[in-house]
N, C-alpha and C. Protein backbone atom coordinates (compact mmCIF):
# COMPACT_ATOMS: atom_id res chain seq x y z
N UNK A 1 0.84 -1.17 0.00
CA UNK A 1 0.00 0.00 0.00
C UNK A 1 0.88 1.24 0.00
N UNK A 2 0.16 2.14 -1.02
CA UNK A 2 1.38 3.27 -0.96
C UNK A 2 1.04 4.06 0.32
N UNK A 3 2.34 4.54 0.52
CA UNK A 3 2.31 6.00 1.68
C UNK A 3 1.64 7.84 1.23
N UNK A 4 0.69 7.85 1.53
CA UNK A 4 -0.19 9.15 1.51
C UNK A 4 0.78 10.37 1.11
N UNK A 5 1.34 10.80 0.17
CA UNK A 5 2.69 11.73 0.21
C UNK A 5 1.73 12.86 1.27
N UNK A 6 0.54 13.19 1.04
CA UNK A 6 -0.32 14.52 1.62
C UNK A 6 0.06 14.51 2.87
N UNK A 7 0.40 13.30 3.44
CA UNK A 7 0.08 12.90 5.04
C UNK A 7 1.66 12.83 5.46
N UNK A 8 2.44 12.17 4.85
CA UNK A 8 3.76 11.87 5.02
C UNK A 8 4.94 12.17 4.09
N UNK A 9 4.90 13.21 3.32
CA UNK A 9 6.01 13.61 2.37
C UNK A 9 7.05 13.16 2.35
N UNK A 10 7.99 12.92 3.63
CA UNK A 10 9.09 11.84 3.33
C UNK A 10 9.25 10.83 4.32
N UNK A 11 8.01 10.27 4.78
CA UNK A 11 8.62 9.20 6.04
C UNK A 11 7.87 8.08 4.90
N UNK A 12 8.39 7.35 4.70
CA UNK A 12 8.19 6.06 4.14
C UNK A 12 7.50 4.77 4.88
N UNK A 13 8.15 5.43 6.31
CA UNK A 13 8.10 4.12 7.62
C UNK A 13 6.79 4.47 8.57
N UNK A 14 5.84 4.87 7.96
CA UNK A 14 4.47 5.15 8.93
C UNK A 14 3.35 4.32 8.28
N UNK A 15 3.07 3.50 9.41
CA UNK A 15 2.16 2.40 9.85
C UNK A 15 0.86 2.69 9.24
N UNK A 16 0.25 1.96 8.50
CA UNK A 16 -1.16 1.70 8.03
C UNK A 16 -2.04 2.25 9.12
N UNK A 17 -1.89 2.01 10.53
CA UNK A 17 -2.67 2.23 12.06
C UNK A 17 -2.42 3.89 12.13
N UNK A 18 -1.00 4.67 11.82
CA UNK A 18 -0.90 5.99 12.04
C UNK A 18 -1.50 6.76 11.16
N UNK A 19 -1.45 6.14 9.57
CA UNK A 19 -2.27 7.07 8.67
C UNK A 19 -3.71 7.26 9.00
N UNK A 20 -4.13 5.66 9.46
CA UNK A 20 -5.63 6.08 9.81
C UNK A 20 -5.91 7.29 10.66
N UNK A 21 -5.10 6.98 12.01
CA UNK A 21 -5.02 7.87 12.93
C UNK A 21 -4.95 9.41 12.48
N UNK A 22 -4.11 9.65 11.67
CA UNK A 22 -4.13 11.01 10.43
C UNK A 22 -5.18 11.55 10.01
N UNK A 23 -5.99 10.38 9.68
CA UNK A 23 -6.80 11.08 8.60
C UNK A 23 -8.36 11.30 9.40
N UNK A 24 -8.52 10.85 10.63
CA UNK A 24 -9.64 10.62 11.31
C UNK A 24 -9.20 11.94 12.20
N UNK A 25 -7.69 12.49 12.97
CA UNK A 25 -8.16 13.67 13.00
C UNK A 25 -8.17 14.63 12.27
N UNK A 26 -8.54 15.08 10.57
CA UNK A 26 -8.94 15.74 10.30
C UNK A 26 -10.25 15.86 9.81
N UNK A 27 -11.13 15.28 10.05
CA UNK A 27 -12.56 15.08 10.35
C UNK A 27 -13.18 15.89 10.74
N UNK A 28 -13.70 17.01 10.75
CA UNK A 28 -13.95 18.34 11.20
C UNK A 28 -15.13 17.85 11.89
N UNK A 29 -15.43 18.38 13.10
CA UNK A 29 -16.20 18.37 14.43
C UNK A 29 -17.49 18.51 13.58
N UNK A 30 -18.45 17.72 13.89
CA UNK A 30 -20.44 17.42 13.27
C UNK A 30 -19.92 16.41 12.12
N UNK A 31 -19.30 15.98 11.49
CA UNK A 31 -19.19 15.42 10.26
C UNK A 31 -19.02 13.98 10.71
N UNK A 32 -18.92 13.33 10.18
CA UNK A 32 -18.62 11.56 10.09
C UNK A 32 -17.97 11.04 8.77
N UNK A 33 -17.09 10.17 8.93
CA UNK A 33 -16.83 9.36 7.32
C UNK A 33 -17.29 7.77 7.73
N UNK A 34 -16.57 6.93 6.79
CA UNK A 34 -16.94 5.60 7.36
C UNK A 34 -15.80 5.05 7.58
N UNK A 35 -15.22 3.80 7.41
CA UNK A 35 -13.97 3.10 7.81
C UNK A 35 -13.85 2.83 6.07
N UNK A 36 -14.87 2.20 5.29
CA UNK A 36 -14.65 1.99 3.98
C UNK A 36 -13.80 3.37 3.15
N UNK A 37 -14.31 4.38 3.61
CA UNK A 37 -13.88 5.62 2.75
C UNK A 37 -12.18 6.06 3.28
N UNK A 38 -11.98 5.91 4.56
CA UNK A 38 -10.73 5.87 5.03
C UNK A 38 -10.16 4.87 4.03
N UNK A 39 -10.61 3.57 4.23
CA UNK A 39 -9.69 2.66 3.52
C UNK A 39 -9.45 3.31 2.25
N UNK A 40 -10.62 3.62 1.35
CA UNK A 40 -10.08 3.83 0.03
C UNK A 40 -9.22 5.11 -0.23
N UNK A 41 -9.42 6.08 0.29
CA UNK A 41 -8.44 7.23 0.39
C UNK A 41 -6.84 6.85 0.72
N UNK A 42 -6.87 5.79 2.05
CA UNK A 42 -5.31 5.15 1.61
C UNK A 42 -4.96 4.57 0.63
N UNK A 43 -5.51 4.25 -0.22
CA UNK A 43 -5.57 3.48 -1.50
C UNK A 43 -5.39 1.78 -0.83
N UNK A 44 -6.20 1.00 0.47
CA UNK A 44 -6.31 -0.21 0.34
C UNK A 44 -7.78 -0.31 0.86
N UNK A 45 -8.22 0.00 -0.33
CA UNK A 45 -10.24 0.00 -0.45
C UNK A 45 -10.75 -1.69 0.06
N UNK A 46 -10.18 -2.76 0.53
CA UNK A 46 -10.73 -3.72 1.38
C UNK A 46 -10.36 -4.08 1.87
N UNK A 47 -10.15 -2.94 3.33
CA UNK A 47 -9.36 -2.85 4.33
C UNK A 47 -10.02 -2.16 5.42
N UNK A 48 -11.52 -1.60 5.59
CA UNK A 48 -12.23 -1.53 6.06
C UNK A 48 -12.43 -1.67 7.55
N UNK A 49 -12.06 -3.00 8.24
CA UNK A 49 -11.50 -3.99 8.61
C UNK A 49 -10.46 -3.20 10.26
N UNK A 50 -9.67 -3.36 8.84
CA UNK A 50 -8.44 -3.06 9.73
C UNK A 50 -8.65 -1.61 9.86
N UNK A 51 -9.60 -0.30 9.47
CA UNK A 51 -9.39 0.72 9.92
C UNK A 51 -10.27 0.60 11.06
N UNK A 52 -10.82 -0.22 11.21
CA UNK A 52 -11.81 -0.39 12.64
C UNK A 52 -10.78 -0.89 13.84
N UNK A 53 -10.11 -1.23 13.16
CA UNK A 53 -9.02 -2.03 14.36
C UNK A 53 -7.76 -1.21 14.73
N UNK A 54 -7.51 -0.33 13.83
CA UNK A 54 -6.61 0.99 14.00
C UNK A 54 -7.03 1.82 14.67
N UNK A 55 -8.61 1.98 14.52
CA UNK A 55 -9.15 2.96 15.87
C UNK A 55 -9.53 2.32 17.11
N UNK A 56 -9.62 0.96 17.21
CA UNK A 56 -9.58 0.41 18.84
C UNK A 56 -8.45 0.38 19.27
N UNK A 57 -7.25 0.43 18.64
CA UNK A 57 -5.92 0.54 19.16
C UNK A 57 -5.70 2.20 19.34
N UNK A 58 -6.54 2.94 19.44
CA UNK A 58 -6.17 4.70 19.65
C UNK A 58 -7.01 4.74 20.95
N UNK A 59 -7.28 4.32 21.66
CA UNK A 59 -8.50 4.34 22.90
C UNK A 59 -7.45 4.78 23.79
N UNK A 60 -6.27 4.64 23.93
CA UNK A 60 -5.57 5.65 24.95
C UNK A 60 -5.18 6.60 23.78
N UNK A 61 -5.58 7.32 23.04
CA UNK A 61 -5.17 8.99 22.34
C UNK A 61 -6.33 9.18 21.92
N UNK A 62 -7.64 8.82 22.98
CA UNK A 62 -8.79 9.70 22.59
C UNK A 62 -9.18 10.70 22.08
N UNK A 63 -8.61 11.89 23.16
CA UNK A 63 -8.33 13.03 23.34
C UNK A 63 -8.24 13.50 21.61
N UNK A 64 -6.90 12.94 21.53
CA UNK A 64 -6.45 13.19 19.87
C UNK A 64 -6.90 12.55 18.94
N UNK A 65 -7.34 11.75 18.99
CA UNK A 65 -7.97 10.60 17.68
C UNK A 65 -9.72 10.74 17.86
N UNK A 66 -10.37 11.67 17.26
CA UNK A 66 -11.57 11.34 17.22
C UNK A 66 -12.57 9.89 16.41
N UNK A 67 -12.21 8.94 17.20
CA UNK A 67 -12.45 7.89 16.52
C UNK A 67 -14.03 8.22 16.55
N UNK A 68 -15.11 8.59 17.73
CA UNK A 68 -16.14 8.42 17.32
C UNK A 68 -16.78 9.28 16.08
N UNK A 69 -15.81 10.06 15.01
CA UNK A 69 -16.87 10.59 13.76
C UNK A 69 -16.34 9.29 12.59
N UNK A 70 -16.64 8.07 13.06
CA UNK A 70 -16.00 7.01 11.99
C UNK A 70 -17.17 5.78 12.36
N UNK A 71 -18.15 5.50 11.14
CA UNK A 71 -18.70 5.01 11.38
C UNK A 71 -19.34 3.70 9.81
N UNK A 72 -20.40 3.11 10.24
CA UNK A 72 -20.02 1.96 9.17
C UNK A 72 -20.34 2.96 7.67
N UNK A 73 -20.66 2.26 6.38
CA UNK A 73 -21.07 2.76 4.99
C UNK A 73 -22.53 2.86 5.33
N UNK A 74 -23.45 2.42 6.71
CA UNK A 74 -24.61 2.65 6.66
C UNK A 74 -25.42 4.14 7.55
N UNK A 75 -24.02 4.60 8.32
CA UNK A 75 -24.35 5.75 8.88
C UNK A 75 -24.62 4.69 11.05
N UNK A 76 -24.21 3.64 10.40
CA UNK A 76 -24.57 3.13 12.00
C UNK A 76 -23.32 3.06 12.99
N UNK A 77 -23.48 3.24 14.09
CA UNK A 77 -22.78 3.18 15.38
C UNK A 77 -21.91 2.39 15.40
N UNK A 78 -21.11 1.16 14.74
CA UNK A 78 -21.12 -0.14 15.06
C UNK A 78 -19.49 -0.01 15.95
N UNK A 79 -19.26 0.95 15.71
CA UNK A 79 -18.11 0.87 16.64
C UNK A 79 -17.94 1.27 18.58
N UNK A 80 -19.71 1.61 18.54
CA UNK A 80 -19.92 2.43 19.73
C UNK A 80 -19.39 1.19 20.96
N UNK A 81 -19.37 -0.22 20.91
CA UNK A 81 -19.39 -1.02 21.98
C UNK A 81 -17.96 -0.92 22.22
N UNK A 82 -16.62 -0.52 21.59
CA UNK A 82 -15.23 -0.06 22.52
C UNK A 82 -15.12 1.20 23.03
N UNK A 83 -16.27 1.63 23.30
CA UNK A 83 -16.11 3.27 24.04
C UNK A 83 -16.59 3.20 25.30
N UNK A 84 -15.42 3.19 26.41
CA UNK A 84 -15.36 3.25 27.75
C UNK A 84 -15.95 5.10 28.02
N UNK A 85 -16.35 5.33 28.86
CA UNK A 85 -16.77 6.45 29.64
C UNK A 85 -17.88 7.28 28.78
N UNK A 86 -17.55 8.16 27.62
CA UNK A 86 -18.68 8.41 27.24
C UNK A 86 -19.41 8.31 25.87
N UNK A 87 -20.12 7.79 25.65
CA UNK A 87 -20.49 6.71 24.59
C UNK A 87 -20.64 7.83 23.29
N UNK A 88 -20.20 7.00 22.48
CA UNK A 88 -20.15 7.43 20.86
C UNK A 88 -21.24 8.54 20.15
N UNK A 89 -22.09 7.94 20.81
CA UNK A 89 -24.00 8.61 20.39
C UNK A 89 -23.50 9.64 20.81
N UNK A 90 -23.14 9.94 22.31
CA UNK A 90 -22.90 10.95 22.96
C UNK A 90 -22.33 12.06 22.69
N UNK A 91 -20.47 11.84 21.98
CA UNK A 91 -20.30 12.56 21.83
C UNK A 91 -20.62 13.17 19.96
N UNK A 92 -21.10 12.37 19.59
CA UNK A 92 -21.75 13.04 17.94
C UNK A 92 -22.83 13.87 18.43
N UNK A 93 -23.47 13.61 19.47
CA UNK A 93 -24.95 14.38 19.36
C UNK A 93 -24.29 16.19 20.14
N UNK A 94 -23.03 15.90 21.41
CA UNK A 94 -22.51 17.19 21.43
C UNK A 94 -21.95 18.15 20.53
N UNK A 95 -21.41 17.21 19.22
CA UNK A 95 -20.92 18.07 17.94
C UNK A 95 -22.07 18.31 16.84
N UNK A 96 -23.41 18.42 17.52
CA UNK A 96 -24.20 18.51 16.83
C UNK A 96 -25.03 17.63 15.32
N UNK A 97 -24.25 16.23 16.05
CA UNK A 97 -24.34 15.40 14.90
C UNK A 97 -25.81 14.42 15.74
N UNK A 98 -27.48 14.48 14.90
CA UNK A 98 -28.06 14.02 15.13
C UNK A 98 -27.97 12.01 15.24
N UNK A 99 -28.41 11.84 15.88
CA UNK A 99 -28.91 9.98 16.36
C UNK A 99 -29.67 9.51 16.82
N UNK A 100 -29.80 8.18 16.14
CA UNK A 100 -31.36 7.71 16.44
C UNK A 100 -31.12 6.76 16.23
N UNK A 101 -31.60 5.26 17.55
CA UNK A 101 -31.05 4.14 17.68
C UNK A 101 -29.52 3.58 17.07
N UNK A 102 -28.68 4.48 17.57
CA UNK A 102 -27.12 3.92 17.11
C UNK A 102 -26.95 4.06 15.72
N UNK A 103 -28.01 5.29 14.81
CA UNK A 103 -27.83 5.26 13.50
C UNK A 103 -27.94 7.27 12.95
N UNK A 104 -27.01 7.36 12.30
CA UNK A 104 -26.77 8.72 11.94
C UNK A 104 -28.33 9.36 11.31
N UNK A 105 -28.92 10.35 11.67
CA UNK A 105 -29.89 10.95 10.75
C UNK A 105 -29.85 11.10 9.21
N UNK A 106 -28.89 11.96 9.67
CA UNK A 106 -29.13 12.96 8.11
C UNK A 106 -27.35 12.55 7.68
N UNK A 107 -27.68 11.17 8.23
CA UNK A 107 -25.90 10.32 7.32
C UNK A 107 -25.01 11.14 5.97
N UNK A 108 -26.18 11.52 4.94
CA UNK A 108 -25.50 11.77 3.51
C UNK A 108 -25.57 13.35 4.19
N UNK A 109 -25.65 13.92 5.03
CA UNK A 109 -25.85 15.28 4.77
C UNK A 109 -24.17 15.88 5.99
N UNK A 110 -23.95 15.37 6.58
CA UNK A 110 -22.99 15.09 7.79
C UNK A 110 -21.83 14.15 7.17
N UNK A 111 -21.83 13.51 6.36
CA UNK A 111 -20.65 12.55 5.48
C UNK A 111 -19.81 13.26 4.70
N UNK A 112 -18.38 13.31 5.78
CA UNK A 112 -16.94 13.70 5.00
C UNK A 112 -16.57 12.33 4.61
N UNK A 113 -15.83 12.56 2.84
CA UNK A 113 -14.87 11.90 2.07
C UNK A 113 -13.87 12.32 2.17
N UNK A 114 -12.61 11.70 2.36
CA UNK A 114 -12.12 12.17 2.59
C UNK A 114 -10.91 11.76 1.15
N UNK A 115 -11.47 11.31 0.49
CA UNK A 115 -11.16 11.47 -0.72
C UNK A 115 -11.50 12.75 -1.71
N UNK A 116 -12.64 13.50 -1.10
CA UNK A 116 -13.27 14.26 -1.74
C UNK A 116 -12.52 15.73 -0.83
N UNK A 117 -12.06 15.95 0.06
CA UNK A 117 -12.01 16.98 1.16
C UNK A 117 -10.51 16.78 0.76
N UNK A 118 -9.74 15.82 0.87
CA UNK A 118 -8.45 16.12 1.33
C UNK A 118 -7.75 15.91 -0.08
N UNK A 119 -8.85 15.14 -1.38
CA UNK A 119 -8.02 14.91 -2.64
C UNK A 119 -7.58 14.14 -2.83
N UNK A 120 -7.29 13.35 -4.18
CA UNK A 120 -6.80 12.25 -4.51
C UNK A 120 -6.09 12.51 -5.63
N UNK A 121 -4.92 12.11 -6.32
CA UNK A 121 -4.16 12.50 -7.40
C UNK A 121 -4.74 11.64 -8.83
């Protein structure tokens, strides 16, 4: 998988887990992407997967890794069950991001690409 030049201009040696980490905090506060669209913006589109598993490994860099605006291709919660203290719903609905049963409202209207936002060559 190539290295993001946008993200890493000359480190060659950064982890599939750190780019995710990259690109989830620039996610601008109310918005959401999914894990599929992460994947494809790194250019490994069925890898999905593993960007779900790159953000359970950030649960100590909360703070910094807004993992909860990352959610499935259906606008649903499914990542809300590794969130210790305050739950996922929770903090989307403080950034003004509506929910309803563990599922985004207005999904297409709140959905960053980040293929589309940050560019693709």
């Amino acid at each position: 998988m190539p290295v993001d030049k946008r993200l890493h201009p000359d480190d060659k040696t950064v982890s599939f887990f750190e780019m995710v980490h990259q690109v989830v905090q620039l996610i601008p506060s109310g918005r959401v992407t999914s894990y599929g669209a992460i994947a494809r913006y790194l250019g490994a589109a069925r890898s999905s997967r593993m960007v779900g598993w790159a953000l359970n490994s950030s649960k100590t860099n909360i703070d910094r890794i807004p993992a909860h605006r990352v959610v499935n291709r259906k606008g649903m919660l499914t990542g809300n069950v590794h969130f210790k203290g305050i739950p996922m719903e929770q903090l989307l609905q403080q950034e003004g991001v509506s929910v309803t049963d563990l599922k985004i409202d207005n999904f297409n209207e709140v959905f960053w690409d980040p293929s589309e936002e940050l560019g693709l060559d």
